[in-house]
Every structure is written in C-alpha cells, then in structure tokens.
N, C-alpha and C. Protein backbone atom coordinates (compact mmCIF):
# COMPACT_ATOMS: atom_id res chain seq x y z
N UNK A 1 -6.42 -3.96 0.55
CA UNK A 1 -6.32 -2.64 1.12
C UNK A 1 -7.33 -2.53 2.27
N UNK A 2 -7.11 -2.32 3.41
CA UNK A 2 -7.85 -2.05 4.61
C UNK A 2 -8.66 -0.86 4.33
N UNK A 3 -9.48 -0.29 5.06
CA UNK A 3 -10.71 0.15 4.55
C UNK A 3 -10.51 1.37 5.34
N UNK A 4 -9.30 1.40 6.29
CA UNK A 4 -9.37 3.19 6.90
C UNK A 4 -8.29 3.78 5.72
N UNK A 5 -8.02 2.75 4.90
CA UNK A 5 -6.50 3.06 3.91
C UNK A 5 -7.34 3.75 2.74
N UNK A 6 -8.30 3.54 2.37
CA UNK A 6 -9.44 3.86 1.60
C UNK A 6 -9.90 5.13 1.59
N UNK A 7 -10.39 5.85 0.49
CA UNK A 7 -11.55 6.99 0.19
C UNK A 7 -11.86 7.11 -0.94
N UNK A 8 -13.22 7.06 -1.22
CA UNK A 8 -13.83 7.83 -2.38
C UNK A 8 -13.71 9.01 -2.59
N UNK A 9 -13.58 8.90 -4.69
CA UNK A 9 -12.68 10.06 -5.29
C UNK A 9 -14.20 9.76 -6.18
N UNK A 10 -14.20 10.59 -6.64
CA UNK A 10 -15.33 11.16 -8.20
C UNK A 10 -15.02 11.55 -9.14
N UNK A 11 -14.76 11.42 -10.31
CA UNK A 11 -15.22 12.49 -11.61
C UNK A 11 -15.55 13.93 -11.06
N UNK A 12 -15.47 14.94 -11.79
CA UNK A 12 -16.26 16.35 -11.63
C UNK A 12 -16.43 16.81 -12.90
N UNK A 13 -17.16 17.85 -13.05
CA UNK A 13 -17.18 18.58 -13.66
C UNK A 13 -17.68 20.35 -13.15
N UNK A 14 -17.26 21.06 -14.54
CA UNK A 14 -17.76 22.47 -14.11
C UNK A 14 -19.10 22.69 -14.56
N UNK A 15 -19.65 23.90 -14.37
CA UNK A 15 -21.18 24.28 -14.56
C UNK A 15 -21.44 23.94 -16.60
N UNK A 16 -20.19 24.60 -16.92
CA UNK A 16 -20.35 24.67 -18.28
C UNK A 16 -20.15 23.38 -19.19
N UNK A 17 -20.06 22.37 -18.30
CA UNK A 17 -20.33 20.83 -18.65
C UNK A 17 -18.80 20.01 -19.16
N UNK A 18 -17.91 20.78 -18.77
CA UNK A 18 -16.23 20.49 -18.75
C UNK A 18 -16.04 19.67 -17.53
N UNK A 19 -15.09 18.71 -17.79
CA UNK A 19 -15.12 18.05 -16.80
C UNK A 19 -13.08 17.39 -16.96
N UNK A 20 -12.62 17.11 -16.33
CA UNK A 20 -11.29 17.41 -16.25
C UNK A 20 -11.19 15.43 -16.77
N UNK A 21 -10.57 15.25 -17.60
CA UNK A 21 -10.35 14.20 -18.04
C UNK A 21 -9.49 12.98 -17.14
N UNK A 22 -8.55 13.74 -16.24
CA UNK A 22 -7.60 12.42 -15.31
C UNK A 22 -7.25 12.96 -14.03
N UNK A 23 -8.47 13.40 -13.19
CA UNK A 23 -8.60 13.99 -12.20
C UNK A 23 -9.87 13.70 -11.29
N UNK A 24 -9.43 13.18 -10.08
CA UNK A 24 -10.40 12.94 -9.57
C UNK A 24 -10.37 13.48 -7.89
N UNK A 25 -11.65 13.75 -7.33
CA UNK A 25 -12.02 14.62 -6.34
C UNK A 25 -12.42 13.81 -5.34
N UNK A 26 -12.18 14.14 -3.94
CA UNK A 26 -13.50 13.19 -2.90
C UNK A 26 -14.40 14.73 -2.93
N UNK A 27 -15.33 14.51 -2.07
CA UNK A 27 -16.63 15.53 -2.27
C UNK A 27 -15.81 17.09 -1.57
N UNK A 28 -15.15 16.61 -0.16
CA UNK A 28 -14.60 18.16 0.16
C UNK A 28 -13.51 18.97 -0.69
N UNK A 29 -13.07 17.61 -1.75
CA UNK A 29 -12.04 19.22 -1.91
C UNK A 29 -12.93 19.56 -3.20
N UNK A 30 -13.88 18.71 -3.84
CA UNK A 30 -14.75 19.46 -5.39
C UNK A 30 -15.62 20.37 -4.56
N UNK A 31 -15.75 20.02 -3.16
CA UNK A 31 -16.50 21.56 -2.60
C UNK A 31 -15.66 23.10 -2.82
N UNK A 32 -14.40 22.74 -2.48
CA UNK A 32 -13.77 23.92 -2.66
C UNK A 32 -13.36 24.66 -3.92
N UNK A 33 -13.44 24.12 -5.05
CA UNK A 33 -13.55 24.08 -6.64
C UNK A 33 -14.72 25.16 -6.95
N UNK A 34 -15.04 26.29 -7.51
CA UNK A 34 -15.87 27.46 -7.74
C UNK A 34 -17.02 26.65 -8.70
N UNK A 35 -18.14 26.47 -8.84
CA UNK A 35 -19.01 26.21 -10.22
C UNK A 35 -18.47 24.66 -10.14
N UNK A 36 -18.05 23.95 -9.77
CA UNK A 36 -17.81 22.24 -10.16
C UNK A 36 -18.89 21.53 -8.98
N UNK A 37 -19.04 20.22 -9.95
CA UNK A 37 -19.90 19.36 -8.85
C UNK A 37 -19.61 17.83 -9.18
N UNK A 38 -19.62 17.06 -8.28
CA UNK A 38 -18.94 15.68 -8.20
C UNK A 38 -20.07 14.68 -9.26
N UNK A 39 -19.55 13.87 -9.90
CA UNK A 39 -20.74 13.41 -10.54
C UNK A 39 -20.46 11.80 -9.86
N UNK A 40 -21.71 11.67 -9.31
CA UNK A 40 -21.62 10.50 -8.12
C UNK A 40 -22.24 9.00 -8.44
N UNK A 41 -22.09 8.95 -9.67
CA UNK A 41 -22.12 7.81 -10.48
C UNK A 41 -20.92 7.24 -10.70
N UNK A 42 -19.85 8.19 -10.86
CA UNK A 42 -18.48 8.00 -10.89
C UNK A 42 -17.47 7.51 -9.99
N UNK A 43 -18.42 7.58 -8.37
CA UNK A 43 -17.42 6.75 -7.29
C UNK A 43 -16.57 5.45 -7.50
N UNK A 44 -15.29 5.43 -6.72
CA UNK A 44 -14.18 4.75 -6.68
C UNK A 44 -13.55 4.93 -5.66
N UNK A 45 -12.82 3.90 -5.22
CA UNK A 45 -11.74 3.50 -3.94
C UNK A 45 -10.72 3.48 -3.91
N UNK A 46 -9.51 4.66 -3.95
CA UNK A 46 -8.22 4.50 -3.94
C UNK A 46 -7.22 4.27 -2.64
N UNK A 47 -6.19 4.13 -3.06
CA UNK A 47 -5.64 4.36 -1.23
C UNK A 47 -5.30 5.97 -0.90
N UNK A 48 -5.36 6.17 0.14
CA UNK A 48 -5.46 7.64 0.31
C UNK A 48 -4.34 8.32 0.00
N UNK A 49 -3.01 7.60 0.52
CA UNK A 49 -1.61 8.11 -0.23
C UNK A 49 -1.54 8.59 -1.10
N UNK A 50 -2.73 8.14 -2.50
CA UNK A 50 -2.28 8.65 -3.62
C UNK A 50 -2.91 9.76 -3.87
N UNK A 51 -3.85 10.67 -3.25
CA UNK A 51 -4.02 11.96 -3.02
C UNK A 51 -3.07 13.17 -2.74
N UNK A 52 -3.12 13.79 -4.11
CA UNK A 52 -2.60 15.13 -3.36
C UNK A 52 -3.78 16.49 -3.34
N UNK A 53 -3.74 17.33 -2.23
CA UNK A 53 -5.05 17.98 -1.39
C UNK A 53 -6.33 17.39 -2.14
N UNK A 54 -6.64 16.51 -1.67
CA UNK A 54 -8.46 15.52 -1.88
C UNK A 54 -7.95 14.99 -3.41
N UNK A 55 -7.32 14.86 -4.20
CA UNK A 55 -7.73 14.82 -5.33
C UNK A 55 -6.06 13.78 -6.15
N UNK A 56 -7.11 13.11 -6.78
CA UNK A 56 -6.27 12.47 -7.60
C UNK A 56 -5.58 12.30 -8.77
N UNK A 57 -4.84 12.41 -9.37
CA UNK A 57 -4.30 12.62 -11.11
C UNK A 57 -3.83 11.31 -11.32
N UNK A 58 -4.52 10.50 -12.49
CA UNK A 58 -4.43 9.56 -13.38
C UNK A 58 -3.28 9.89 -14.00
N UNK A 59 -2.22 8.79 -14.40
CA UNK A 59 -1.43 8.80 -15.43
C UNK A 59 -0.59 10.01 -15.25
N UNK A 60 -0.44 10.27 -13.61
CA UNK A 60 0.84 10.92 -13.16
C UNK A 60 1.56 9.80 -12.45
N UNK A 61 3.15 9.94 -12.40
CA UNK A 61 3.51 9.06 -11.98
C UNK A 61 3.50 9.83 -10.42
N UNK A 62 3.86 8.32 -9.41
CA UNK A 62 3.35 8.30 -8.04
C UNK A 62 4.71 7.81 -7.31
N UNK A 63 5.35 8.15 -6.58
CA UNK A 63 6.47 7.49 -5.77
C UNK A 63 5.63 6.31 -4.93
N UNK A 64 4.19 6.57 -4.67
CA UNK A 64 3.35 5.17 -3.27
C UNK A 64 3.36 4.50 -4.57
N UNK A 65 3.70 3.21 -3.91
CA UNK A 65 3.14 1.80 -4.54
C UNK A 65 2.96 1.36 -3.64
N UNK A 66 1.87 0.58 -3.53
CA UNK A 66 0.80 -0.27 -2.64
C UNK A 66 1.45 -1.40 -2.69
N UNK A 67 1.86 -2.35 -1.55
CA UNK A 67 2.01 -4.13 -1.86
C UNK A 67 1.13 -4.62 -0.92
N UNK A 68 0.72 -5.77 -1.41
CA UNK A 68 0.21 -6.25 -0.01
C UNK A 68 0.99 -7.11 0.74
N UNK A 69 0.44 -7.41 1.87
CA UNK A 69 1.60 -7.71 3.00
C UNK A 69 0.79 -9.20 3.15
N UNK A 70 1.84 -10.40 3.19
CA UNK A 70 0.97 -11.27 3.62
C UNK A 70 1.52 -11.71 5.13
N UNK A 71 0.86 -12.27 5.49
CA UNK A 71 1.17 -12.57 7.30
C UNK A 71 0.83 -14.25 7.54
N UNK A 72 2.08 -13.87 7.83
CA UNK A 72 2.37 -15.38 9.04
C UNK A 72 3.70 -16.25 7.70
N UNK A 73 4.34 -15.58 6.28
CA UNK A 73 5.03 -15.58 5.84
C UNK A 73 6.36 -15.21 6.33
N UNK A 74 7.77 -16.61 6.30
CA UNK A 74 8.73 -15.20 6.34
C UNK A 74 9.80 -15.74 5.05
N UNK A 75 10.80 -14.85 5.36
CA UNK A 75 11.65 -14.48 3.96
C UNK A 75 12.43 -15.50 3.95
C-alpha cells in the first residue's frame, strides 16, 4: 500500500471510560465526537477507502478490497 493510500485510525474512548469496541477514528473526526479522546497507543494504518467520515468499523463488510498490483507482469 503506498503511503498517500494510508492514514492513521485510533481506538477512542468517552470521558466515562467507554470506548466503542470495532470502531476506529483518525484524530479529526474523534475531535468532532463530544467528551471522546483518541487513545494513541492504539495507532494503525489502513487504506483510506475504507473510511467512512474519518472513521472505521471492524467486522462491517466493505465493497474496497485492496490487491496489489504487480508491475512489469502481464496476463
């Protein structure tokens, strides 16, 4: 995966120490989240496709699948 294809997503949680089990945030959209804060031990690299607004859901299914492309191959 090329590296502009890339962004870090986080864990969060809320003030009251809840934290969303298969959901994950980059820092602007857990900014927009009331009382939540990114817990930044938790960073990871997805491809950005699989974001919907900043944020990611585990163990939803996804229409992107990633392949990689190899080059200088042909069919």
């Amino acid at each position: 995966m090329k590296p502009e294809q890339q962004v870090i997503v986080y864990r969060f949680q809320r003030q009251d120490g809840v934290a969303p089990r298969h959901m994950w945030g980059t820092l602007d959209a857990i900014a927009q989240l009331d009382g939540c804060a990114p817990v930044m031990a938790t960073a990871r690299r997805v491809h950005r496709k699989l974001l919907e607004a900043g944020f990611l859901f585990e163990q939803v299914p996804s229409l992107f699948i990633h392949i990689e492309e190899t080059k200088g191959e042909s069919a």
